[in-house]
PDB file of N, CA and C in Angstrom:
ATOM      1  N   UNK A   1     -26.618  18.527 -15.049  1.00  0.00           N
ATOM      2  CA  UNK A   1     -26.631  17.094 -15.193  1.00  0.00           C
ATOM      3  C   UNK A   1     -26.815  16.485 -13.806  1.00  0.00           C
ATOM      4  N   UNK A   2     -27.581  15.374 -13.917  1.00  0.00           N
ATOM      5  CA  UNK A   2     -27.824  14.685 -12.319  1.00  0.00           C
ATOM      6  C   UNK A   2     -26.911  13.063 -12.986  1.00  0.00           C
ATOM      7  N   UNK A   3     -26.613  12.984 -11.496  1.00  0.00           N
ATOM      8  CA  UNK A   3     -26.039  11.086 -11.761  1.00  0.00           C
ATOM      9  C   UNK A   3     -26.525  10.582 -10.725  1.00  0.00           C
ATOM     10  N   UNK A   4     -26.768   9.063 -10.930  1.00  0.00           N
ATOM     11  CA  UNK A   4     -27.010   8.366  -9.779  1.00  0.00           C
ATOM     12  C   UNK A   4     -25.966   6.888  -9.953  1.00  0.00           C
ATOM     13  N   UNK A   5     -25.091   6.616  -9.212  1.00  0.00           N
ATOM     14  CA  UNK A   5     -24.222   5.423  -8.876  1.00  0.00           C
ATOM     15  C   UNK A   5     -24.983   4.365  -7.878  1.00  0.00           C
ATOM     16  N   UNK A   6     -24.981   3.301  -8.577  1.00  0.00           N
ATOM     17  CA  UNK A   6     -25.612   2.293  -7.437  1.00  0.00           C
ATOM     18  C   UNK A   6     -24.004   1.233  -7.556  1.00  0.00           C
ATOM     19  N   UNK A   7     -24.117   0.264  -6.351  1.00  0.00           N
ATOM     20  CA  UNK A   7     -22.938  -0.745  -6.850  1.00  0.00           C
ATOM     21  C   UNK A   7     -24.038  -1.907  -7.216  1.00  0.00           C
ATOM     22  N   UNK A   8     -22.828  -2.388  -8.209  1.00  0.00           N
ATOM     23  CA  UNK A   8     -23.638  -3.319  -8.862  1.00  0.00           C
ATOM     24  C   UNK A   8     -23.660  -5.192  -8.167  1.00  0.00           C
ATOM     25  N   UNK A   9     -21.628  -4.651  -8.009  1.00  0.00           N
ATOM     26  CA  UNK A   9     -21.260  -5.959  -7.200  1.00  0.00           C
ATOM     27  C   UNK A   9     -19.512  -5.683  -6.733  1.00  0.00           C
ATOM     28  N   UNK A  10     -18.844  -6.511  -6.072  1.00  0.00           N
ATOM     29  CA  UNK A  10     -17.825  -6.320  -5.538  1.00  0.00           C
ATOM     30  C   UNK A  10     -17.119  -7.282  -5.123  1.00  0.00           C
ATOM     31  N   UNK A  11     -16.081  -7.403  -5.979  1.00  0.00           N
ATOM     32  CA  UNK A  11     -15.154  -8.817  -5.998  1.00  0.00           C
ATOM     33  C   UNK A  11     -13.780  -8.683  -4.771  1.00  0.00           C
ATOM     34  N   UNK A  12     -14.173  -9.612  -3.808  1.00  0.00           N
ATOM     35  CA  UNK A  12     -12.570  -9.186  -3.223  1.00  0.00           C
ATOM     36  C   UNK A  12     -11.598 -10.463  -3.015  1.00  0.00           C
ATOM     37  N   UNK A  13     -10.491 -10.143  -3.145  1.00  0.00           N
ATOM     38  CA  UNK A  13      -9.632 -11.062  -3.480  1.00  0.00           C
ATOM     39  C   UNK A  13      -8.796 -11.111  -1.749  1.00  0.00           C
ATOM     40  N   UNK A  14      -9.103 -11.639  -0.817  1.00  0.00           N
ATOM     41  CA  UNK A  14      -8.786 -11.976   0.340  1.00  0.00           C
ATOM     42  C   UNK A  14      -6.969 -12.409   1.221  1.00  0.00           C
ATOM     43  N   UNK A  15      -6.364 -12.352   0.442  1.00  0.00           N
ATOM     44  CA  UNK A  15      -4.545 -11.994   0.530  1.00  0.00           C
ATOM     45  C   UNK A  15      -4.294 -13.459   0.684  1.00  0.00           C
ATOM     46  N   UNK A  16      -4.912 -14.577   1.100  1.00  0.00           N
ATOM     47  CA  UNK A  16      -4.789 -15.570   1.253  1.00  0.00           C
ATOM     48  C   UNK A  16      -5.165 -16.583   0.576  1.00  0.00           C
ATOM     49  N   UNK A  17      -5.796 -16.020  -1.290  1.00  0.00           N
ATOM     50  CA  UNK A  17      -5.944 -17.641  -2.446  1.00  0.00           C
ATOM     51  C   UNK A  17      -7.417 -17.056  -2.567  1.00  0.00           C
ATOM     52  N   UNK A  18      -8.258 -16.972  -1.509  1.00  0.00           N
ATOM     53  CA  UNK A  18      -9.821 -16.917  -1.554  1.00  0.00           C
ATOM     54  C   UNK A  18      -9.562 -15.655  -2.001  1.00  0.00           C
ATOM     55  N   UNK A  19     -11.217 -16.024  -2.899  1.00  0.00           N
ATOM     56  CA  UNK A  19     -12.062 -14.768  -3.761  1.00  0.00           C
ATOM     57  C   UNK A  19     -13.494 -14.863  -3.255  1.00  0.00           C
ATOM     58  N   UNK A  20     -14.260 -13.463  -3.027  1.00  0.00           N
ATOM     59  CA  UNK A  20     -15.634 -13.908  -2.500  1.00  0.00           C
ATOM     60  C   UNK A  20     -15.841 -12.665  -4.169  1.00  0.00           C
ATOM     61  N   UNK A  21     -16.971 -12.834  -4.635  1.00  0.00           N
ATOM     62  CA  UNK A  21     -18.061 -12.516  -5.618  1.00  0.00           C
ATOM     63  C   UNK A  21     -19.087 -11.941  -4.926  1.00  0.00           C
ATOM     64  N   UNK A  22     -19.501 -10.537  -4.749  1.00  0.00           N
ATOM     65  CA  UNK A  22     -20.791 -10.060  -4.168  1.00  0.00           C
ATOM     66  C   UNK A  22     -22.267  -9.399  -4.983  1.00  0.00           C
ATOM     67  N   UNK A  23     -22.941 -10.390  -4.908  1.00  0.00           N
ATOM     68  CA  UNK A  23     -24.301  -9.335  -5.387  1.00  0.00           C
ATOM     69  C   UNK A  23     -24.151  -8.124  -4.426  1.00  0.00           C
ATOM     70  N   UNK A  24     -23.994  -6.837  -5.390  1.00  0.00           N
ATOM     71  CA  UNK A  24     -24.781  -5.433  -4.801  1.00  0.00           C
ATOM     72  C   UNK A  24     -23.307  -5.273  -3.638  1.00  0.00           C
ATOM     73  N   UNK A  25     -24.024  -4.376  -2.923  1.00  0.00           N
ATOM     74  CA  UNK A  25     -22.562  -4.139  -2.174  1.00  0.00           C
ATOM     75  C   UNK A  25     -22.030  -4.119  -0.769  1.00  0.00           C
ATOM     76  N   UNK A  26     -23.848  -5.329  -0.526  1.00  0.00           N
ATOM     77  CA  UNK A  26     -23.332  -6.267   0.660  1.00  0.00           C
ATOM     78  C   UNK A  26     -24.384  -5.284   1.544  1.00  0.00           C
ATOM     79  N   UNK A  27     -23.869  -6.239   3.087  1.00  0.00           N
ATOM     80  CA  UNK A  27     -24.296  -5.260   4.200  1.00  0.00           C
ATOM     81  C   UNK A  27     -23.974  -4.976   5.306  1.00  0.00           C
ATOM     82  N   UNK A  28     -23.228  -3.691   5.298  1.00  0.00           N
ATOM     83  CA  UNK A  28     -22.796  -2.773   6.033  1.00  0.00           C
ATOM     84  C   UNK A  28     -22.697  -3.259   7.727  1.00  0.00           C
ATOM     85  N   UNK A  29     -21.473  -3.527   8.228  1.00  0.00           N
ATOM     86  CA  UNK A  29     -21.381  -4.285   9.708  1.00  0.00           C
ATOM     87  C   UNK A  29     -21.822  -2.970  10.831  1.00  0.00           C
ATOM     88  N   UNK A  30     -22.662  -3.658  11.695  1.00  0.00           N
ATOM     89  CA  UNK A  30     -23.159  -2.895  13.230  1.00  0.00           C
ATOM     90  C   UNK A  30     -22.926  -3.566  13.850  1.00  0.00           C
ATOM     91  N   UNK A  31     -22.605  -2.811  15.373  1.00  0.00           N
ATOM     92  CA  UNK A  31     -21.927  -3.507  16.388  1.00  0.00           C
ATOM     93  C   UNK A  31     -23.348  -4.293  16.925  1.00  0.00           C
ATOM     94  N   UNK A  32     -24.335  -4.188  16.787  1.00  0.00           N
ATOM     95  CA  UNK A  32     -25.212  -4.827  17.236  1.00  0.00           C
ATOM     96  C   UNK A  32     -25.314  -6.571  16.941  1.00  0.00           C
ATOM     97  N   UNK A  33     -25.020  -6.486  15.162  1.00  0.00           N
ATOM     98  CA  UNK A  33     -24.556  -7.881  15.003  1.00  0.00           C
ATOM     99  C   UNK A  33     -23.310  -8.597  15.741  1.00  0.00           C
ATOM    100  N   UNK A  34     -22.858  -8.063  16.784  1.00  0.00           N
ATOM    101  CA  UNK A  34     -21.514  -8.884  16.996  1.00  0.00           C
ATOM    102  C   UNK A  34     -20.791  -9.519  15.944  1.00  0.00           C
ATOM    103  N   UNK A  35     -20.863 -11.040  16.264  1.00  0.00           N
ATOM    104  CA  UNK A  35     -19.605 -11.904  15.787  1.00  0.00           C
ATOM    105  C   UNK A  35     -20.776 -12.922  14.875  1.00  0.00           C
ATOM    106  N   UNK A  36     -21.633 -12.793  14.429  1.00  0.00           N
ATOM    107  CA  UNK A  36     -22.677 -13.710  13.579  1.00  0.00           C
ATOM    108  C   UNK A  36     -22.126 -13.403  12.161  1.00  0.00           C
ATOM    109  N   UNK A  37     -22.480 -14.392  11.889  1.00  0.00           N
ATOM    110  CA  UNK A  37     -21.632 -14.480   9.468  1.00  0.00           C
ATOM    111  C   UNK A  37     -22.715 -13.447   8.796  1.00  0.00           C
ATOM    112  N   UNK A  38     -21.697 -12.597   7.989  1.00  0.00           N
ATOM    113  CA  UNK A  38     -22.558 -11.950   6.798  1.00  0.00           C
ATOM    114  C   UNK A  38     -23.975 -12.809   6.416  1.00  0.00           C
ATOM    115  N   UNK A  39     -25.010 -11.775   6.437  1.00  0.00           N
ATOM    116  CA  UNK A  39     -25.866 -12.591   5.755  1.00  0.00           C
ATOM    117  C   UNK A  39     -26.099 -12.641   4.430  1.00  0.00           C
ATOM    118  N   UNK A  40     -25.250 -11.708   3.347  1.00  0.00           N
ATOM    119  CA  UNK A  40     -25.314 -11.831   2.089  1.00  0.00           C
ATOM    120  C   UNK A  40     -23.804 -11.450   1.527  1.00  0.00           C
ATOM    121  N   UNK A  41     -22.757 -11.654   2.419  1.00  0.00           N
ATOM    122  CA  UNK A  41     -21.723 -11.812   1.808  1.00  0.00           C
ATOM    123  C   UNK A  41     -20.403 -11.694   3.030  1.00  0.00           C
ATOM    124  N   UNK A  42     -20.175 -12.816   3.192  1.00  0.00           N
ATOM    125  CA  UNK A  42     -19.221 -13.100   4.290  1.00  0.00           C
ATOM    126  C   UNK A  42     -17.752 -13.940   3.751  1.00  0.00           C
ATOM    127  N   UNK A  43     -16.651 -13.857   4.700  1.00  0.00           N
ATOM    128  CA  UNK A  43     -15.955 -14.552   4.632  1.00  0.00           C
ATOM    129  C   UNK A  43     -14.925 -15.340   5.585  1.00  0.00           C
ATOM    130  N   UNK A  44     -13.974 -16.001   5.879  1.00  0.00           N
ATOM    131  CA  UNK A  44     -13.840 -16.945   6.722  1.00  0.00           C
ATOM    132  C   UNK A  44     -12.619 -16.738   6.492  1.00  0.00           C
ATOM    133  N   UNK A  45     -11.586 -16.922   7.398  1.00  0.00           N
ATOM    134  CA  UNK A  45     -10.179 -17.060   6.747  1.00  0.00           C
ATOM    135  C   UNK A  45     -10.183 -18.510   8.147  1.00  0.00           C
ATOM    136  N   UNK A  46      -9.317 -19.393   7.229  1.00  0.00           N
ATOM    137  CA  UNK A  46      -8.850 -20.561   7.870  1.00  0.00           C
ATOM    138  C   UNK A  46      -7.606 -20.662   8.196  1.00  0.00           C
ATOM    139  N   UNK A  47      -6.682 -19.695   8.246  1.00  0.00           N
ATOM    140  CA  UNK A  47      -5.544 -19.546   9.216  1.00  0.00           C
ATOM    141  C   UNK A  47      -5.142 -17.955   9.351  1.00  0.00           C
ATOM    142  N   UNK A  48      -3.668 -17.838  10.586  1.00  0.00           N
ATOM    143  CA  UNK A  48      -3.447 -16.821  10.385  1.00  0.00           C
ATOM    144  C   UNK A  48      -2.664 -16.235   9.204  1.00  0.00           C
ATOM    145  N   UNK A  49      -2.897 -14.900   9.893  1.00  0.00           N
ATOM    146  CA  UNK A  49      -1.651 -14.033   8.758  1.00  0.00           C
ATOM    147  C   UNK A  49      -0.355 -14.127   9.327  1.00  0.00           C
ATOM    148  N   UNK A  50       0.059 -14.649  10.439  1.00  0.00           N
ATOM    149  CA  UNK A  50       1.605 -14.459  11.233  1.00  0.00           C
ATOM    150  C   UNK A  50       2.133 -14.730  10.412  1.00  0.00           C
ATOM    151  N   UNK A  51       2.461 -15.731   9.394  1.00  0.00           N
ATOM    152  CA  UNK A  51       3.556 -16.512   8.273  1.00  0.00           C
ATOM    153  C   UNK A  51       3.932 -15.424   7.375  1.00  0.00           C
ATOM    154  N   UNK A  52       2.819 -14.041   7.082  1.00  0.00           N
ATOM    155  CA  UNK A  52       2.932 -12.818   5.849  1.00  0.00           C
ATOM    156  C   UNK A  52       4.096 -12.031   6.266  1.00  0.00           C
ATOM    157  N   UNK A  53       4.472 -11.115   5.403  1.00  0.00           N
ATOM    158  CA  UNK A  53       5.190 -10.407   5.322  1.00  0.00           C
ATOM    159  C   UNK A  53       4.129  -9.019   6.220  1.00  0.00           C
ATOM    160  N   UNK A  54       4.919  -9.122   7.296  1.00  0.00           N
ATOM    161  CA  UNK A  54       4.070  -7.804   8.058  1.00  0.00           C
ATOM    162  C   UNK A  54       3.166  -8.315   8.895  1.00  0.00           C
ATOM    163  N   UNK A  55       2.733  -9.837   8.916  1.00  0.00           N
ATOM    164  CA  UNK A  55       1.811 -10.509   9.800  1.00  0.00           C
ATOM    165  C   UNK A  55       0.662 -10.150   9.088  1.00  0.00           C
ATOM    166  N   UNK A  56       0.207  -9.690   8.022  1.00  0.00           N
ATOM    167  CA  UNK A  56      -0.878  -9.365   7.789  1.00  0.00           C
ATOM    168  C   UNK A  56      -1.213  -9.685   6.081  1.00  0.00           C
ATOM    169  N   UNK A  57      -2.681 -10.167   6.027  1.00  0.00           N
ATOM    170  CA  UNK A  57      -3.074 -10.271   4.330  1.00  0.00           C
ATOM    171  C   UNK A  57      -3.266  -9.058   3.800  1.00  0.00           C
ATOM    172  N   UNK A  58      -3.515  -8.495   2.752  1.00  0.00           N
ATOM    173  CA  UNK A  58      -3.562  -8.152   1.613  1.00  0.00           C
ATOM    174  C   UNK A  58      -5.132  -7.879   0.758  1.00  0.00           C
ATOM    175  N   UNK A  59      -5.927  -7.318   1.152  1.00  0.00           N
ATOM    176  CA  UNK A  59      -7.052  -7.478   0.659  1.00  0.00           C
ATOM    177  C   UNK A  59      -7.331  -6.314  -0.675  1.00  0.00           C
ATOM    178  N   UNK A  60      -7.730  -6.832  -1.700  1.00  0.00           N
ATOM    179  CA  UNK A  60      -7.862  -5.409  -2.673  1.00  0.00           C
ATOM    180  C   UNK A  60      -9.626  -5.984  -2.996  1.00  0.00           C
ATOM    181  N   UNK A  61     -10.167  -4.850  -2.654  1.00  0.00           N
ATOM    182  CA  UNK A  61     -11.854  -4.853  -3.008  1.00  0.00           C
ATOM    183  C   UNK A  61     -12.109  -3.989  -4.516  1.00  0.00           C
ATOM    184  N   UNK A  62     -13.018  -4.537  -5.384  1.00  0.00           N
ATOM    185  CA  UNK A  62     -13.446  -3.718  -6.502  1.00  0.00           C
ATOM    186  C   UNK A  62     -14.712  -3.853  -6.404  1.00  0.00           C
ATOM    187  N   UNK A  63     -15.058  -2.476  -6.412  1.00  0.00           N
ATOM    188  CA  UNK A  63     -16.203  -2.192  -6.606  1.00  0.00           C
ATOM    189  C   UNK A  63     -17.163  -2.311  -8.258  1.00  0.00           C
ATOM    190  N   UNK A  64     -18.046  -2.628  -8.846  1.00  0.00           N
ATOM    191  CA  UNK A  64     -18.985  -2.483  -9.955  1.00  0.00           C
ATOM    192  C   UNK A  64     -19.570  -1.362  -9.962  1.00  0.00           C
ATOM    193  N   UNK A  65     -19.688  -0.185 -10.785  1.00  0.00           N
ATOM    194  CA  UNK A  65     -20.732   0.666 -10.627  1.00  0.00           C
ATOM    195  C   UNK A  65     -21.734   0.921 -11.996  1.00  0.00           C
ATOM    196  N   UNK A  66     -22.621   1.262 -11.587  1.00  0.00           N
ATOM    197  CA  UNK A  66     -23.723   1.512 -12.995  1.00  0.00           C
ATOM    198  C   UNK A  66     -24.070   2.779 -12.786  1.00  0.00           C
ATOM    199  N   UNK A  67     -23.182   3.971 -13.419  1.00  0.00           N
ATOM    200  CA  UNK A  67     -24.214   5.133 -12.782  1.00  0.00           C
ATOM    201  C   UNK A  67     -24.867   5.785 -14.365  1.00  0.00           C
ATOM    202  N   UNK A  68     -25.944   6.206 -13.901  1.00  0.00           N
ATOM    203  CA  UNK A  68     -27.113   6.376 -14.718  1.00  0.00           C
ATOM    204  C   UNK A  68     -27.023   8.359 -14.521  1.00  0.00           C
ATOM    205  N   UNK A  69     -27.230   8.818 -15.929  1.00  0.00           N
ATOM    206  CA  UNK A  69     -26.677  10.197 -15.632  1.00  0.00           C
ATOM    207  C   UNK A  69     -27.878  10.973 -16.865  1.00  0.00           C
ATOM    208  N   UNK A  70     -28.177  11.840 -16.456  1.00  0.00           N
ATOM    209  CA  UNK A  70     -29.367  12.450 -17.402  1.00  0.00           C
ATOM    210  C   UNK A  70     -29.116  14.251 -17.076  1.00  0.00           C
ATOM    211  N   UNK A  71     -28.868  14.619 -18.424  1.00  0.00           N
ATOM    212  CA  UNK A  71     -28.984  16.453 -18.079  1.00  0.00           C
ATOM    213  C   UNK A  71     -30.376  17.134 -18.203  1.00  0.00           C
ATOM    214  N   UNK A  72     -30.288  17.739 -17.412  1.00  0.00           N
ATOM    215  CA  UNK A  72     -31.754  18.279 -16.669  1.00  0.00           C
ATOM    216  C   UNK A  72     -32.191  19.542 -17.688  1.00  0.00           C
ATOM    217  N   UNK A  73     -33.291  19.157 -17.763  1.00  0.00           N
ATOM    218  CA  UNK A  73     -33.830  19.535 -18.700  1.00  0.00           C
ATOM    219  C   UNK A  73     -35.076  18.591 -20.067  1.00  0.00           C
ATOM    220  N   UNK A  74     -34.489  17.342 -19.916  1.00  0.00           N
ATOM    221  CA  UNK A  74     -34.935  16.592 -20.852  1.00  0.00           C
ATOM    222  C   UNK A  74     -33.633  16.146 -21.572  1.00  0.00           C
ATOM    223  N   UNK A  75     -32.349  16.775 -22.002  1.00  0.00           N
ATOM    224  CA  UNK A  75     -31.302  15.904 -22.769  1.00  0.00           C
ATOM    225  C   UNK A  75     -31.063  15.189 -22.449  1.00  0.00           C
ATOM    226  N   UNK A  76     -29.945  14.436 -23.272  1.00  0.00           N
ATOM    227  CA  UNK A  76     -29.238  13.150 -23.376  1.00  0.00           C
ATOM    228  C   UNK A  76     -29.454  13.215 -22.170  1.00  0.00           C
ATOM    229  N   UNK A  77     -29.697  11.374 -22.116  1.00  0.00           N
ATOM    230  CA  UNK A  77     -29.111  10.634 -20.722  1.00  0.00           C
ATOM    231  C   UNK A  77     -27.995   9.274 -20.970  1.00  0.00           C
ATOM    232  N   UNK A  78     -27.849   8.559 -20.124  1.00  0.00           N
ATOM    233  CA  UNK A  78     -26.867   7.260 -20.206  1.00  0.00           C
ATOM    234  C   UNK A  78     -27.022   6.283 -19.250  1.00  0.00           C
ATOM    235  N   UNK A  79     -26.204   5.330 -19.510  1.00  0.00           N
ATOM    236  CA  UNK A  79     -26.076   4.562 -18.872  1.00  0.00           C
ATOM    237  C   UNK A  79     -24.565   3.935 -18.760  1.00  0.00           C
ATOM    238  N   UNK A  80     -23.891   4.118 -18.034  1.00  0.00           N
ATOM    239  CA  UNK A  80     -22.262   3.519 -17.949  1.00  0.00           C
ATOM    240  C   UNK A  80     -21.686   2.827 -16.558  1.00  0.00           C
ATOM    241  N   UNK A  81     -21.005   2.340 -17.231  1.00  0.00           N
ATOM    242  CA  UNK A  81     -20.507   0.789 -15.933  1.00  0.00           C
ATOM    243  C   UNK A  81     -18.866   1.606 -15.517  1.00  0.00           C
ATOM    244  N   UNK A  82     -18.351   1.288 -14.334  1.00  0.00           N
ATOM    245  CA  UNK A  82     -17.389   1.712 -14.103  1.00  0.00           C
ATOM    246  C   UNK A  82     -16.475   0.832 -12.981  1.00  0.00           C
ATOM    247  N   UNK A  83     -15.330   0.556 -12.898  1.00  0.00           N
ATOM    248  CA  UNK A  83     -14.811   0.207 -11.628  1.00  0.00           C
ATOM    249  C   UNK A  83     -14.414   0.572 -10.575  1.00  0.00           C
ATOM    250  N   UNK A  84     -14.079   0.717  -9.453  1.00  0.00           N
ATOM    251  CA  UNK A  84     -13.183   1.494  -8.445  1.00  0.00           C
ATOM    252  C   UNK A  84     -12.132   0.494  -7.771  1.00  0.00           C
ATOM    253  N   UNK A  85     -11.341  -0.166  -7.420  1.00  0.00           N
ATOM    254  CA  UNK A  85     -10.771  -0.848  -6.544  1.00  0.00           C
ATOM    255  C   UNK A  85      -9.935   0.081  -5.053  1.00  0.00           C
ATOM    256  N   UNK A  86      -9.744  -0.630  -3.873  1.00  0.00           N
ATOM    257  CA  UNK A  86      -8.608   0.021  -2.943  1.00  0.00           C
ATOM    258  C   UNK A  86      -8.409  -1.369  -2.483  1.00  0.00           C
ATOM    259  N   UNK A  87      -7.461  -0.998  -1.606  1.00  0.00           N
ATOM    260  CA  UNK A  87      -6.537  -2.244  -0.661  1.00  0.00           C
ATOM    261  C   UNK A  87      -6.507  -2.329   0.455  1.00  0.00           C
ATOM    262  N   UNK A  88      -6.638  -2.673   1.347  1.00  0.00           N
ATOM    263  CA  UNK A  88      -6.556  -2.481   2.655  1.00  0.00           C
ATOM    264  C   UNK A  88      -5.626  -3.768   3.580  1.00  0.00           C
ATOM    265  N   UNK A  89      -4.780  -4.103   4.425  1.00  0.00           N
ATOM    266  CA  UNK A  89      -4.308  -5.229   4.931  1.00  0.00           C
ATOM    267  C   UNK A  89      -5.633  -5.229   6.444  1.00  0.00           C
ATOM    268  N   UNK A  90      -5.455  -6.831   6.948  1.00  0.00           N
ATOM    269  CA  UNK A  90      -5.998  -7.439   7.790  1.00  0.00           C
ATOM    270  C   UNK A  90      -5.260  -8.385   8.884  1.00  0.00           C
ATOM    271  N   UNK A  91      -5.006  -8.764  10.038  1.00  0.00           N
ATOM    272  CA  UNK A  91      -4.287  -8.800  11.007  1.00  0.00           C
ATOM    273  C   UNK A  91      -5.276 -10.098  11.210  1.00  0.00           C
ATOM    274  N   UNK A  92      -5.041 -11.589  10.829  1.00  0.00           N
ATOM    275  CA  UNK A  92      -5.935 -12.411  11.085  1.00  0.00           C
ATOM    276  C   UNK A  92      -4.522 -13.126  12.250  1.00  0.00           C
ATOM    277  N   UNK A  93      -5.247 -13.093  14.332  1.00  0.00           N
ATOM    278  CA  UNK A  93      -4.146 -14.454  14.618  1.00  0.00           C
ATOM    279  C   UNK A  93      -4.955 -15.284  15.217  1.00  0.00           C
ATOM    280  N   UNK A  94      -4.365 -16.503  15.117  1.00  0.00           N
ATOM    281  CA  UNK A  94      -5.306 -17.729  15.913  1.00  0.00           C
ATOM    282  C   UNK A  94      -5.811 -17.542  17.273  1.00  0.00           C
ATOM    283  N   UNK A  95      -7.133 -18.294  17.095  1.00  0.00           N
ATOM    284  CA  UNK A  95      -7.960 -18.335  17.736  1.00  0.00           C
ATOM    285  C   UNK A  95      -8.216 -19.702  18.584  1.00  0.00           C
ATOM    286  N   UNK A  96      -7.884 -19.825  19.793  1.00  0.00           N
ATOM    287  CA  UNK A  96      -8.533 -21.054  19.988  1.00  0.00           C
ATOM    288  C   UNK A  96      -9.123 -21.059  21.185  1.00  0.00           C
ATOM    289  N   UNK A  97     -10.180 -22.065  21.578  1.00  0.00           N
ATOM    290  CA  UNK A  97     -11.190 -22.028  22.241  1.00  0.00           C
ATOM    291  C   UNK A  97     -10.454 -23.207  23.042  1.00  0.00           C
ATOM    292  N   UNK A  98     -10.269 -23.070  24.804  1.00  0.00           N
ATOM    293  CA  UNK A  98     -10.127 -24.319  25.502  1.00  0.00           C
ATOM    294  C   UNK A  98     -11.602 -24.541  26.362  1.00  0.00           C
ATOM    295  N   UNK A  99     -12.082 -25.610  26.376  1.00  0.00           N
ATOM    296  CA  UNK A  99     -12.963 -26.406  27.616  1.00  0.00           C
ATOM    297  C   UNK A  99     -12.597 -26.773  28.732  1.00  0.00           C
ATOM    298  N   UNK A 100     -13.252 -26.942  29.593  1.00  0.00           N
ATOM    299  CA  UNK A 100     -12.799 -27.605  30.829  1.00  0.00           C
ATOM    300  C   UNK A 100     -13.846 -28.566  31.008  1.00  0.00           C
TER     301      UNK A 100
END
């Protein structure tokens, strides 16, 4: 049997109220981009995490999957949807910029 998993999309729920919704499964950060916004799926947090329990949010990501599976040979094939989620915390502290 062969499978192939693509993501379909990926909901993450940000520890702080915000939810971002992703077509597909985004794109992958390089240090080359520095500090410039996702270009197809970014997010922003508008304060810190110091106030959390641990100083830190809470992020749980789920993944969408469609994997497509066919036994070799010519038999049955399919098509089935699946989820994955994990969690990870994030260390957001203020930022501020002075002028002179």
């Amino acid at each position: 049997m062969t499978a192939t998993a693509n993501a379909v999309s990926v909901s993450w729920e940000m520890g702080d109220g915000g939810v971002v919704e992703c077509d597909g499964p985004g794109t992958p950060y390089t240090p080359d981009a520095g500090l410039k916004a996702s270009p197809d799926c970014g997010y922003v947090y508008a304060r810190s995490s110091r106030s959390q329990p641990g100083g830190v949010w809470t992020v749980l990501g789920t993944t969408t999957w469609e994997v497509a599976w066919q036994t070799v040979g010519g038999g049955p094939s399919g098509v089935v949807e699946t989820t994955a989620s994990t969690e990870t915390t994030v260390r957001i502290d203020e930022l501020q910029v002075v002028t002179q």
